[in-house]
Protein backbone atom coordinates (compact mmCIF):
# COMPACT_ATOMS: atom_id res chain seq x y z
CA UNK A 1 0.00 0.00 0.00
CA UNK A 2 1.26 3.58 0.54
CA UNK A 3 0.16 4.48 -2.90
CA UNK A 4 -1.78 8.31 -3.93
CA UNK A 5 -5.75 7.65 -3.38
CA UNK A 6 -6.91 6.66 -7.17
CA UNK A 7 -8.39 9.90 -8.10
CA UNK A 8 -5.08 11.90 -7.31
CA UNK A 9 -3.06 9.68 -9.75
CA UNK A 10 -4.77 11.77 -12.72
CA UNK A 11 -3.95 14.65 -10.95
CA UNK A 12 -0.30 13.96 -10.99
CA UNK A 13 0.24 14.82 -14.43
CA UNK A 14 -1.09 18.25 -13.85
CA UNK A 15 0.91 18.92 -10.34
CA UNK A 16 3.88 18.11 -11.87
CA UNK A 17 3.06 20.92 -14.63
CA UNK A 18 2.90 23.25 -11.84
CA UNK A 19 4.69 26.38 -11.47
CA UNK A 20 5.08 26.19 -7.59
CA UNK A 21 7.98 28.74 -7.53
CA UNK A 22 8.60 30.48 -4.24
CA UNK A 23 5.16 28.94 -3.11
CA UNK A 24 4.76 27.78 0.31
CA UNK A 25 3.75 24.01 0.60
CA UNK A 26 1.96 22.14 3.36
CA UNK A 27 1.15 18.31 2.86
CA UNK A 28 -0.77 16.02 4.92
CA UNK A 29 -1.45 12.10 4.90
CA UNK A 30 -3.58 9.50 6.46
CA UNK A 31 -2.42 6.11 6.51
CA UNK A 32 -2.76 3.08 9.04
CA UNK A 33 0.68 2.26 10.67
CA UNK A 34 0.59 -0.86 12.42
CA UNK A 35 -1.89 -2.77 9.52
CA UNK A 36 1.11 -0.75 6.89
CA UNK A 37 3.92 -0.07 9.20
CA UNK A 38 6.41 -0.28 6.34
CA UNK A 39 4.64 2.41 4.21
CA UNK A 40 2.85 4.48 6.41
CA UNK A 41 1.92 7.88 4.48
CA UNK A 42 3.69 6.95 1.57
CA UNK A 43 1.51 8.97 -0.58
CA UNK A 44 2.78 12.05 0.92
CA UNK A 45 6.29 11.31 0.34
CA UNK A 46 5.48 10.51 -3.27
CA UNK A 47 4.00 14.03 -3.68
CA UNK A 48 6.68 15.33 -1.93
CA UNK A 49 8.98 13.92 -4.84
CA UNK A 50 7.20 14.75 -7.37
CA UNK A 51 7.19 18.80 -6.57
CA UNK A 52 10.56 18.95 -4.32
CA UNK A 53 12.52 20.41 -7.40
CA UNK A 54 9.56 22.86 -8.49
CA UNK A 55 11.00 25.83 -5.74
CA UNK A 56 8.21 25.81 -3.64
CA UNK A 57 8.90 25.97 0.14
CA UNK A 58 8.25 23.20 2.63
CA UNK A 59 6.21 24.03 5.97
CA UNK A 60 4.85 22.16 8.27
CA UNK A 61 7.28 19.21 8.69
CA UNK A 62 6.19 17.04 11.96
CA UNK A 63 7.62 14.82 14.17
CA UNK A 64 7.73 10.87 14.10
CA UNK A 65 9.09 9.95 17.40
CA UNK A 66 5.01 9.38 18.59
CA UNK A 67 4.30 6.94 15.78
CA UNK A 68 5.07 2.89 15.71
CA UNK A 69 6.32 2.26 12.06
CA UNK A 70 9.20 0.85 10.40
CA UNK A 71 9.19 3.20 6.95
CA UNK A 72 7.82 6.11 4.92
CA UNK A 73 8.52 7.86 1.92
CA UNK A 74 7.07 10.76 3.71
CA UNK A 75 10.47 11.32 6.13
CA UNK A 76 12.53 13.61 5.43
CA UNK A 77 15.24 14.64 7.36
CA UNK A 78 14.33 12.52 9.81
CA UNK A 79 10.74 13.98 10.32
CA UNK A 80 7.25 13.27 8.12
CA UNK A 81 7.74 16.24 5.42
CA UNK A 82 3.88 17.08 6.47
CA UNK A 83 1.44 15.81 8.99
CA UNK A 84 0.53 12.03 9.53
CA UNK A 85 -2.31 11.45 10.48
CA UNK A 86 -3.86 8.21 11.44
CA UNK A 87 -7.44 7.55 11.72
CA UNK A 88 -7.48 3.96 11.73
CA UNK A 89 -5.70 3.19 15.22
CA UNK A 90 -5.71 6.85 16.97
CA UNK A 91 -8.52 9.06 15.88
CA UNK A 92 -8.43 10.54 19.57
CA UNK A 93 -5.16 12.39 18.49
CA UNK A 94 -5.77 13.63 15.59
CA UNK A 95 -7.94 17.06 16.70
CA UNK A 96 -4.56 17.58 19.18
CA UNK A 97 -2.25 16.98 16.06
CA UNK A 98 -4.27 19.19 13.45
CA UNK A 99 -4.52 21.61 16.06
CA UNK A 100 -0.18 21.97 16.58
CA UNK A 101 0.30 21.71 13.04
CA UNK A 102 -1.63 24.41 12.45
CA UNK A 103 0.37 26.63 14.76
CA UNK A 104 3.54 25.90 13.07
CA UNK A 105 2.25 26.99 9.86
């Protein structure tokens, strides 16, 4: 798993047309980490690659130490290049998570 939802595959095409230069750039992701601990949010590291060289600037990048999972796509740097969110196993965190993201945008 770890793959872009189905509709945003078409959309691809068009992103990566993009002018994004000197635009600021905040990605999220929701993925399940302990049923896909070795992809977890993958689909925001793969948009992640497919803009980094477009000169848009990254905000928003979030820690990973309070997550159980083995890989993403989505770290960068040693944190998730946006928030992950997870729905699946800790819903009761995500309002507090949304909620400090925010504030470091």
């Amino acid at each position: 798993m770890g793959n872009l939802q189905d509709d945003f595959e078409t959309f691809v095409d068009t992103l990566s047309l993009c002018n994004l230069e000197g635009k600021k750039v905040a990605l999220f992701g929701l993925g399940d980490q302990f049923t896909y601990p070795d992809t977890f949010c993958n689909g925001m590291g793969k948009l992640y690659e497919i803009i980094k060289d477009k000169g848009c600037v990254f905000v928003g990048a979030w820690p990973c130490e309070e997550y159980d999972f083995s890989d993403s796509l989505a770290l960068i740097d040693g944190k998730f290049i946006g928030l992950a969110l997870d729905e699946d196993n800790e819903p009761d965190l995500t309002d507090y998570r949304l909620k400090e993201w925010v504030k470091i945008l």
